[in-house]
PDB file of N, CA and C in Angstrom:
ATOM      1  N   UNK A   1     -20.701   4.423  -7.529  1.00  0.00           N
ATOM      2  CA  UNK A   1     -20.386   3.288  -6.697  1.00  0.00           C
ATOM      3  C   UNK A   1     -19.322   3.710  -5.682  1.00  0.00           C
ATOM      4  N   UNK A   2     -19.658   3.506  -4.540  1.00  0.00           N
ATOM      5  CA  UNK A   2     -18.413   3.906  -3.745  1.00  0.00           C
ATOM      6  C   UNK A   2     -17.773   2.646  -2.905  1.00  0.00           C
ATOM      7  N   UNK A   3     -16.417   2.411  -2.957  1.00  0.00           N
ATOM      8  CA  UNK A   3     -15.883   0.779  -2.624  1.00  0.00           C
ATOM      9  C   UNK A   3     -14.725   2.018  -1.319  1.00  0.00           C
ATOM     10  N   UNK A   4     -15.693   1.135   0.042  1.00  0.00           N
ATOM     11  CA  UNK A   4     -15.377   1.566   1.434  1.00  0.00           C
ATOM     12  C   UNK A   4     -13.370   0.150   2.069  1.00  0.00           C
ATOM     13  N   UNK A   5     -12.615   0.441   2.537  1.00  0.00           N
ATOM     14  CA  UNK A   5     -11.900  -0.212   2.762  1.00  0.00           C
ATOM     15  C   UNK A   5     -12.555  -1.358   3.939  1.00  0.00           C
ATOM     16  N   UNK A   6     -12.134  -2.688   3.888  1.00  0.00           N
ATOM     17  CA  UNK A   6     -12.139  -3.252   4.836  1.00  0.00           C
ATOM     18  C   UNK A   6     -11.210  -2.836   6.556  1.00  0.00           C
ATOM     19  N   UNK A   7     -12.631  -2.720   7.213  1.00  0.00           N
ATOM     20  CA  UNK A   7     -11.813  -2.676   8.928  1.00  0.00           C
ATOM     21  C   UNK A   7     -11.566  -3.800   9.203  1.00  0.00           C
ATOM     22  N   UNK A   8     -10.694  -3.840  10.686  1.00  0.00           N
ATOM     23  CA  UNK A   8     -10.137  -4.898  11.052  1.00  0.00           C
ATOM     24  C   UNK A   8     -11.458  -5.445  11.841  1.00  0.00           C
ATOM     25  N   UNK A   9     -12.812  -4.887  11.871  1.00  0.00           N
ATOM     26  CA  UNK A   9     -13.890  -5.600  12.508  1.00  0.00           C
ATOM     27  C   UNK A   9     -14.017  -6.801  11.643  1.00  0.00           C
ATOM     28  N   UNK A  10     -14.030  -6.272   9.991  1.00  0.00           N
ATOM     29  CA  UNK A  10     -14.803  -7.231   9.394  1.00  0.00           C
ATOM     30  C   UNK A  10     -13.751  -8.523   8.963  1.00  0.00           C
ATOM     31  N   UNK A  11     -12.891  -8.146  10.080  1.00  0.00           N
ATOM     32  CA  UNK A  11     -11.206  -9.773   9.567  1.00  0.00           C
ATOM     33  C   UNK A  11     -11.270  -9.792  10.850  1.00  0.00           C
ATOM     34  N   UNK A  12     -11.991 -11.171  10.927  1.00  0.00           N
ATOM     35  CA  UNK A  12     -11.764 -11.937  12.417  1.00  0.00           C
ATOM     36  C   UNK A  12     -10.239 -12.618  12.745  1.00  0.00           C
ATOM     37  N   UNK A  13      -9.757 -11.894  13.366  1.00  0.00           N
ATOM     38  CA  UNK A  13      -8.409 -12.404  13.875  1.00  0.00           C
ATOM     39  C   UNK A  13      -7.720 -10.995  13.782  1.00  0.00           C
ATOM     40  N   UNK A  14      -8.000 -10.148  12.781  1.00  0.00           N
ATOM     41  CA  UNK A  14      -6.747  -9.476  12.430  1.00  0.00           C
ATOM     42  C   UNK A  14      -5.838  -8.403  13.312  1.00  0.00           C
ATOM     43  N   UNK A  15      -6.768  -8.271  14.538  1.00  0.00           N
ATOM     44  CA  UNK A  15      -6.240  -7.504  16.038  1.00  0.00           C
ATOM     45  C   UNK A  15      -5.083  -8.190  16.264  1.00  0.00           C
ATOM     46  N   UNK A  16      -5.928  -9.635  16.295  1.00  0.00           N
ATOM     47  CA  UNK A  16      -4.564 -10.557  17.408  1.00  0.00           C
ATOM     48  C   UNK A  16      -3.187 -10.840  16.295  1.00  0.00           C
ATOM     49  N   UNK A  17      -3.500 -10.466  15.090  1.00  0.00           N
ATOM     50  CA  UNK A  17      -2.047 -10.944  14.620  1.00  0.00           C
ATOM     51  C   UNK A  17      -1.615  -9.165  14.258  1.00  0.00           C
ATOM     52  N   UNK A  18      -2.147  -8.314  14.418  1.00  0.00           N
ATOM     53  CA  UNK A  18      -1.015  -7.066  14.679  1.00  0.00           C
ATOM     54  C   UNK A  18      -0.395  -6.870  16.141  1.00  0.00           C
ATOM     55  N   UNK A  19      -1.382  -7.470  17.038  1.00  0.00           N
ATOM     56  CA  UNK A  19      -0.872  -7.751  17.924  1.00  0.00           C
ATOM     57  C   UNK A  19       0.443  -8.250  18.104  1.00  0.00           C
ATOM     58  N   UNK A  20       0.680 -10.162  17.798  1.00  0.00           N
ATOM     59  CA  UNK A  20       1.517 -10.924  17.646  1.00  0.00           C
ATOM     60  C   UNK A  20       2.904 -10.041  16.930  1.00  0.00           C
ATOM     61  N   UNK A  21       2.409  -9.516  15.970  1.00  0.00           N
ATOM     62  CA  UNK A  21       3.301  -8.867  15.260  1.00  0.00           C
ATOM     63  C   UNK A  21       4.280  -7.625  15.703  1.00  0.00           C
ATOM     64  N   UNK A  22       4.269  -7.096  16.681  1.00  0.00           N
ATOM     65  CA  UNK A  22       4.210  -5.994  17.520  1.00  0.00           C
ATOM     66  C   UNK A  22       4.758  -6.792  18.411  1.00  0.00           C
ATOM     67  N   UNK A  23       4.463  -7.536  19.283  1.00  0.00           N
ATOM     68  CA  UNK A  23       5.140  -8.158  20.498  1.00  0.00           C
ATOM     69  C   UNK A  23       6.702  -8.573  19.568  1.00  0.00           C
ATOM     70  N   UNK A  24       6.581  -9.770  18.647  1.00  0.00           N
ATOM     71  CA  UNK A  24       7.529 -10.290  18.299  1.00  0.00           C
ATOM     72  C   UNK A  24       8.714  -9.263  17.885  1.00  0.00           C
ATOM     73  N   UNK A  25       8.233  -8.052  16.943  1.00  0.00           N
ATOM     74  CA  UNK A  25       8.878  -6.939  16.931  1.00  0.00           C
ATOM     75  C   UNK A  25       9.570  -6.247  18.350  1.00  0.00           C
ATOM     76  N   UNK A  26       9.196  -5.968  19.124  1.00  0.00           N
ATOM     77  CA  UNK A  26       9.336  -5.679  20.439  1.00  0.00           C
ATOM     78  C   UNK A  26      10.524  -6.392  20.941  1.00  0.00           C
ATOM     79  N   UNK A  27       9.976  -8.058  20.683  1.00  0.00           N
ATOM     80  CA  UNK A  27      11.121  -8.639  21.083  1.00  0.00           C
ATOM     81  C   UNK A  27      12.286  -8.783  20.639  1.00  0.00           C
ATOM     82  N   UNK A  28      12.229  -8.782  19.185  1.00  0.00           N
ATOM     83  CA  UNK A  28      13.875  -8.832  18.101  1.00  0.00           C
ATOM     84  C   UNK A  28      14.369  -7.640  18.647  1.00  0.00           C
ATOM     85  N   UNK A  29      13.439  -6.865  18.704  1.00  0.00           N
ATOM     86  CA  UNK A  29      14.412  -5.113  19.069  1.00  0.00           C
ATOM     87  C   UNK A  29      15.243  -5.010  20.314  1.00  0.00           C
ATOM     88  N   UNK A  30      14.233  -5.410  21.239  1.00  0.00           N
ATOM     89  CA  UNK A  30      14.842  -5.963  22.443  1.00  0.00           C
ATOM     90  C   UNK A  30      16.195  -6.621  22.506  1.00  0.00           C
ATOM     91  N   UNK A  31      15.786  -7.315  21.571  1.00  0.00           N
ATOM     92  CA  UNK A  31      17.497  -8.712  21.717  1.00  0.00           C
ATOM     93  C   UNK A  31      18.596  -8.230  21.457  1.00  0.00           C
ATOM     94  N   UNK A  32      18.420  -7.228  20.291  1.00  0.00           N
ATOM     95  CA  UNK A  32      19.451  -6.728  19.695  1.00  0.00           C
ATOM     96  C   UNK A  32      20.226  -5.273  20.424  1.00  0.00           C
ATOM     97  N   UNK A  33      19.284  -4.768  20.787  1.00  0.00           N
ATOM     98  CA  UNK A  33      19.791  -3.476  21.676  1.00  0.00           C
ATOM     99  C   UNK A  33      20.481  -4.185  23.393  1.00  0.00           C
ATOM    100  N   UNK A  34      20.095  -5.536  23.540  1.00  0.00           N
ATOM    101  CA  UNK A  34      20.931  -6.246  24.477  1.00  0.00           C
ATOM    102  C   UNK A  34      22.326  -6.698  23.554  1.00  0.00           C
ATOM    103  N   UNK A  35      21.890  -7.229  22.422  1.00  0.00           N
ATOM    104  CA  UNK A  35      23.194  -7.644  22.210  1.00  0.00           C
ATOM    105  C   UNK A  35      24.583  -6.594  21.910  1.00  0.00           C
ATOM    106  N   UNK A  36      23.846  -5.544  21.532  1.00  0.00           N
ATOM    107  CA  UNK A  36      24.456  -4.894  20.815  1.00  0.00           C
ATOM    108  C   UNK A  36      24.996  -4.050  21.920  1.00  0.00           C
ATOM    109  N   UNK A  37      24.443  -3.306  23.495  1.00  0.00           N
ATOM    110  CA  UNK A  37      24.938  -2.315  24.142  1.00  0.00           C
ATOM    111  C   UNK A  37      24.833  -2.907  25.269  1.00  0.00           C
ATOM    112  N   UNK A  38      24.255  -4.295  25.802  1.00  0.00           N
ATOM    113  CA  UNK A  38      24.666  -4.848  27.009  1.00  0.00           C
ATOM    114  C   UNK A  38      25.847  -5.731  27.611  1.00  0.00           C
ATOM    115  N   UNK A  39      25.204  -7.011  26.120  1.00  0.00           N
ATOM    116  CA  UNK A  39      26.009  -8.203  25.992  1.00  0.00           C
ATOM    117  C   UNK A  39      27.543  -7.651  26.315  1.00  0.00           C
ATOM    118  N   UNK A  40      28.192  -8.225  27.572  1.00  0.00           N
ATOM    119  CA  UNK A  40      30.162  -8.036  27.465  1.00  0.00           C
ATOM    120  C   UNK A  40      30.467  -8.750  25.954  1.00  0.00           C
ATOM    121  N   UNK A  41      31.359  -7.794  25.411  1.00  0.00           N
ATOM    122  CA  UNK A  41      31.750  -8.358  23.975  1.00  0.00           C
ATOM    123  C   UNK A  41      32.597  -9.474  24.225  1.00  0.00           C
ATOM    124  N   UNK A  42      32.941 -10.179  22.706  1.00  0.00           N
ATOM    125  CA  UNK A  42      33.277 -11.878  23.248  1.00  0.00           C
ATOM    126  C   UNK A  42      34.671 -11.515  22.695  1.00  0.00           C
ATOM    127  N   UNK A  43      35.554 -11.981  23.413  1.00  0.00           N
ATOM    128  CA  UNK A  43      36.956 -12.331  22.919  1.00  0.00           C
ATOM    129  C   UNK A  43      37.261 -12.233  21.802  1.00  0.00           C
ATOM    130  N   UNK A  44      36.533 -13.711  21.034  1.00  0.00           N
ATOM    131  CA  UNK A  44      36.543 -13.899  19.730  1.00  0.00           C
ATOM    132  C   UNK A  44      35.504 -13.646  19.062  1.00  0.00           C
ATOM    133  N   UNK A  45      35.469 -13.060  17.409  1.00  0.00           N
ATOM    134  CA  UNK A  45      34.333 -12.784  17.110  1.00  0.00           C
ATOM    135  C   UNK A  45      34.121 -14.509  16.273  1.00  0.00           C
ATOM    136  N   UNK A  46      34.394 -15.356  16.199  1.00  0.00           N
ATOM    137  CA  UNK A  46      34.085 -17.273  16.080  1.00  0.00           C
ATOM    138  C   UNK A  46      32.834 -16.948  17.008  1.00  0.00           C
ATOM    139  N   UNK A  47      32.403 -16.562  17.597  1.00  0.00           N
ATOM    140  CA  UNK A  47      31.404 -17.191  19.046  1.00  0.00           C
ATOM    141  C   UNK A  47      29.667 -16.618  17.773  1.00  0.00           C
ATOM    142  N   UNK A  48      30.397 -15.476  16.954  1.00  0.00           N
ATOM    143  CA  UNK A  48      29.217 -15.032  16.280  1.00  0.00           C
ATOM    144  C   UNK A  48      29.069 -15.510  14.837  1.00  0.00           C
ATOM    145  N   UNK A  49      29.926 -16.081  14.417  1.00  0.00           N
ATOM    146  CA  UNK A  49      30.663 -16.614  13.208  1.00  0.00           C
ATOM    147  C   UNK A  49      28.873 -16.993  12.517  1.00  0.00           C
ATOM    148  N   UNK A  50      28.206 -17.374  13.037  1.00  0.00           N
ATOM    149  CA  UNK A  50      26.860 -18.309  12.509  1.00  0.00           C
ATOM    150  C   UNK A  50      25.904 -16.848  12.136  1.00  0.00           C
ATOM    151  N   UNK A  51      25.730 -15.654  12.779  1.00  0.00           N
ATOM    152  CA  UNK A  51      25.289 -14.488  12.168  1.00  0.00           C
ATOM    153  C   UNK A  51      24.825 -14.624  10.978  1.00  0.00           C
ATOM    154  N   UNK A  52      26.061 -14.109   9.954  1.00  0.00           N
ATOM    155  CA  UNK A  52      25.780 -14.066   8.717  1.00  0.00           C
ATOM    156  C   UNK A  52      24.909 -14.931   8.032  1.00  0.00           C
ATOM    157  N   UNK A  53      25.306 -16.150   8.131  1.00  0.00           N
ATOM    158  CA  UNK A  53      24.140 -17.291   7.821  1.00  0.00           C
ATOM    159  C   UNK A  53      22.767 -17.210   8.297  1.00  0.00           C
ATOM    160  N   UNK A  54      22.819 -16.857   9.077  1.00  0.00           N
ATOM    161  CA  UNK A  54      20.889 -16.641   9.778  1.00  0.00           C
ATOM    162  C   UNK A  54      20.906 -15.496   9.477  1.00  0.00           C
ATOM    163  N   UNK A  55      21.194 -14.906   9.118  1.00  0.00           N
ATOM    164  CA  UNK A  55      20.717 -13.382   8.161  1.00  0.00           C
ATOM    165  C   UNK A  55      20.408 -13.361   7.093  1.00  0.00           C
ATOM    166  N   UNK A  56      21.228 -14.339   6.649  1.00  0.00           N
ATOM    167  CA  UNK A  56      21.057 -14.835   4.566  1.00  0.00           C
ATOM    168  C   UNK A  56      19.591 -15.685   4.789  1.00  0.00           C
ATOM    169  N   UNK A  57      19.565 -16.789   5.638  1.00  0.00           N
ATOM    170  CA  UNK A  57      18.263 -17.202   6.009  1.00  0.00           C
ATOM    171  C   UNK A  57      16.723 -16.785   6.262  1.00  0.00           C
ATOM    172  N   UNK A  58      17.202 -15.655   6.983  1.00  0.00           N
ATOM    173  CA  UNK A  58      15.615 -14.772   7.070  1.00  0.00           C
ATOM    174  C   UNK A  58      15.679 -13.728   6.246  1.00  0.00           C
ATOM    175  N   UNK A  59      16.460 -13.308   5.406  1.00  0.00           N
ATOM    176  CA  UNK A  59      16.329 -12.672   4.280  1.00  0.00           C
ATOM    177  C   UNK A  59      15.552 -13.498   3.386  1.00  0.00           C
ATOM    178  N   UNK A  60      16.166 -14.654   2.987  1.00  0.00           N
ATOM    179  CA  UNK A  60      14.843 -16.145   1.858  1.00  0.00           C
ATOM    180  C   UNK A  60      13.954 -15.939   2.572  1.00  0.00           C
ATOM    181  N   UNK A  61      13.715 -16.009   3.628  1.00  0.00           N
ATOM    182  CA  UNK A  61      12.087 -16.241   4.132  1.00  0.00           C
ATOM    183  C   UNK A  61      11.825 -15.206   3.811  1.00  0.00           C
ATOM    184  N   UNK A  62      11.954 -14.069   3.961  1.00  0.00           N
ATOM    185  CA  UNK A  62      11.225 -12.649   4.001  1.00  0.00           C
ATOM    186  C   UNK A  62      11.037 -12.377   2.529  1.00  0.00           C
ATOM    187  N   UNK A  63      11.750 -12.893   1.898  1.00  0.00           N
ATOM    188  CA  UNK A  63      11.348 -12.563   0.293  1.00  0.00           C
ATOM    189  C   UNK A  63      10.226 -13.840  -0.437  1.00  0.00           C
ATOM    190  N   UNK A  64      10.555 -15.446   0.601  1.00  0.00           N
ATOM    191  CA  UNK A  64       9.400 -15.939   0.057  1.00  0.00           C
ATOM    192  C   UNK A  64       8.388 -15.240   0.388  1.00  0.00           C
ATOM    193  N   UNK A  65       8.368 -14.712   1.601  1.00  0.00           N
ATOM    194  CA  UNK A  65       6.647 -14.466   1.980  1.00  0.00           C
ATOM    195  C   UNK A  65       6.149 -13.552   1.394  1.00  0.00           C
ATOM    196  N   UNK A  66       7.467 -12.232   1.101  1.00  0.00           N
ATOM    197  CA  UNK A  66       6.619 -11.652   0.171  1.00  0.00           C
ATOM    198  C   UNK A  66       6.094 -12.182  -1.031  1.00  0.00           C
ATOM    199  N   UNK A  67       6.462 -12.908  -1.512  1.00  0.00           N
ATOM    200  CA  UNK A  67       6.170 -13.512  -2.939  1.00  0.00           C
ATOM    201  C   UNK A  67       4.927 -14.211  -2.915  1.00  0.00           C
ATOM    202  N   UNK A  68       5.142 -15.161  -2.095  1.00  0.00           N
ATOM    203  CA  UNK A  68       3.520 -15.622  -1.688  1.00  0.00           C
ATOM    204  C   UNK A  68       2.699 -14.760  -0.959  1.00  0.00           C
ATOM    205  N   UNK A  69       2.599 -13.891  -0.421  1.00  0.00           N
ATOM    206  CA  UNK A  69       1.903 -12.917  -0.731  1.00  0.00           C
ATOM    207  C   UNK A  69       1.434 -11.834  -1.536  1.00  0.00           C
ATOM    208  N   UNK A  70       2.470 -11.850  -2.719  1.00  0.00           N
ATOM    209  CA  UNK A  70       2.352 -10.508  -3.344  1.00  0.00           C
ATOM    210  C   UNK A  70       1.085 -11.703  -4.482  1.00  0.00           C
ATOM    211  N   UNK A  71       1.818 -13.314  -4.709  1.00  0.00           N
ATOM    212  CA  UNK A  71       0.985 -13.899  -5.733  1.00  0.00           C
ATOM    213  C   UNK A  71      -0.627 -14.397  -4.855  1.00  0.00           C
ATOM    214  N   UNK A  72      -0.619 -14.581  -3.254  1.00  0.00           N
ATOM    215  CA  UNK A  72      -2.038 -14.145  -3.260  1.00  0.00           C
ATOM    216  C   UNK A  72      -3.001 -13.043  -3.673  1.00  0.00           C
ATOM    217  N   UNK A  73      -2.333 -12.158  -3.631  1.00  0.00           N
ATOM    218  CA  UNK A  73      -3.401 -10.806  -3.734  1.00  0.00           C
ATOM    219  C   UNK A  73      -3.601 -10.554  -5.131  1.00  0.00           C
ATOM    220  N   UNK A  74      -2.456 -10.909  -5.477  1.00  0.00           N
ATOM    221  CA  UNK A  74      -3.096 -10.809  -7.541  1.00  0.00           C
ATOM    222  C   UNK A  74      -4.064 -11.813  -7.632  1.00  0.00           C
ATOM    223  N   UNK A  75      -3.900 -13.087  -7.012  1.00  0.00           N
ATOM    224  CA  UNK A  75      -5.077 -13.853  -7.302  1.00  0.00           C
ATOM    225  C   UNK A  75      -6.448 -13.792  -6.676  1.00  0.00           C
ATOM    226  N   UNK A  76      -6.030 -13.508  -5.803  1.00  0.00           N
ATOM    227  CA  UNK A  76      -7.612 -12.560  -5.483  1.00  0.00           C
ATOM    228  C   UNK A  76      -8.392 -11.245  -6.002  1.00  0.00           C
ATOM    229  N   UNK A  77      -7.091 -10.531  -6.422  1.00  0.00           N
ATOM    230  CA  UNK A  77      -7.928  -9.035  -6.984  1.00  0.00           C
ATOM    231  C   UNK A  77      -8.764  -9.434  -8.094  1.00  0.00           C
ATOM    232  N   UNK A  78      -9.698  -8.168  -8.153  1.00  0.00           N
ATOM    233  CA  UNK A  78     -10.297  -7.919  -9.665  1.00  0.00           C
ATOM    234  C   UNK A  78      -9.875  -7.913 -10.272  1.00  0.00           C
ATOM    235  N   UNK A  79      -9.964  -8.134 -11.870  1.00  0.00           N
ATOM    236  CA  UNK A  79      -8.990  -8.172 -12.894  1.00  0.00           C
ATOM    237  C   UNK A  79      -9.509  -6.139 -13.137  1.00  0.00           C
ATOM    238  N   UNK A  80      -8.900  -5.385 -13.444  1.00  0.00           N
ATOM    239  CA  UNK A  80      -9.307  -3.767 -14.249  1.00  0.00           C
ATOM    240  C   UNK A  80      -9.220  -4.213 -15.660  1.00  0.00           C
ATOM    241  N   UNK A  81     -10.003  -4.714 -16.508  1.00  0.00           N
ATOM    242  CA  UNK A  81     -10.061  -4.585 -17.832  1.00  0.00           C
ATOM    243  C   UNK A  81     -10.727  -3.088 -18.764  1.00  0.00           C
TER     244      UNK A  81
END
């Protein structure tokens, strides 16, 4: 039996969201190499004070999604008995 991988022909959509994925990447990178070597630094560092918190924030998201993703794919796989 030979089990061939799925291409991205046979996942309708799946161009446009590596796509999406890639731009948005593009853009965080972007922001940050402005913030980080363009942006004039601020007086006070208060102006960034909210940082940390939206970091702790998309850290939860990034670990829900893995999670709900890691528990889709078990529920989809074959069981190997």
């Amino acid at each position: 039996m030979t089990v061939t991988a799925p291409t991205s022909a046979s996942r309708p959509g799946a161009a446009s969201a590596i796509a999406a994925i890639l731009v948005i990447s593009a853009a965080a990178s972007l922001f940050l190499f402005w913030l980080i070597y363009i942006h004039p630094a601020a007086a006070t560092s208060a102006q960034y004070a909210f940082l940390p918190a939206m970091n702790a924030v998309f850290n939860g998201l990034a670990a829900t999604a893995l999670l709900i993703g890691f528990t889709f794919i078990r529920a989809h796989s074959p069981r190997q008995d």
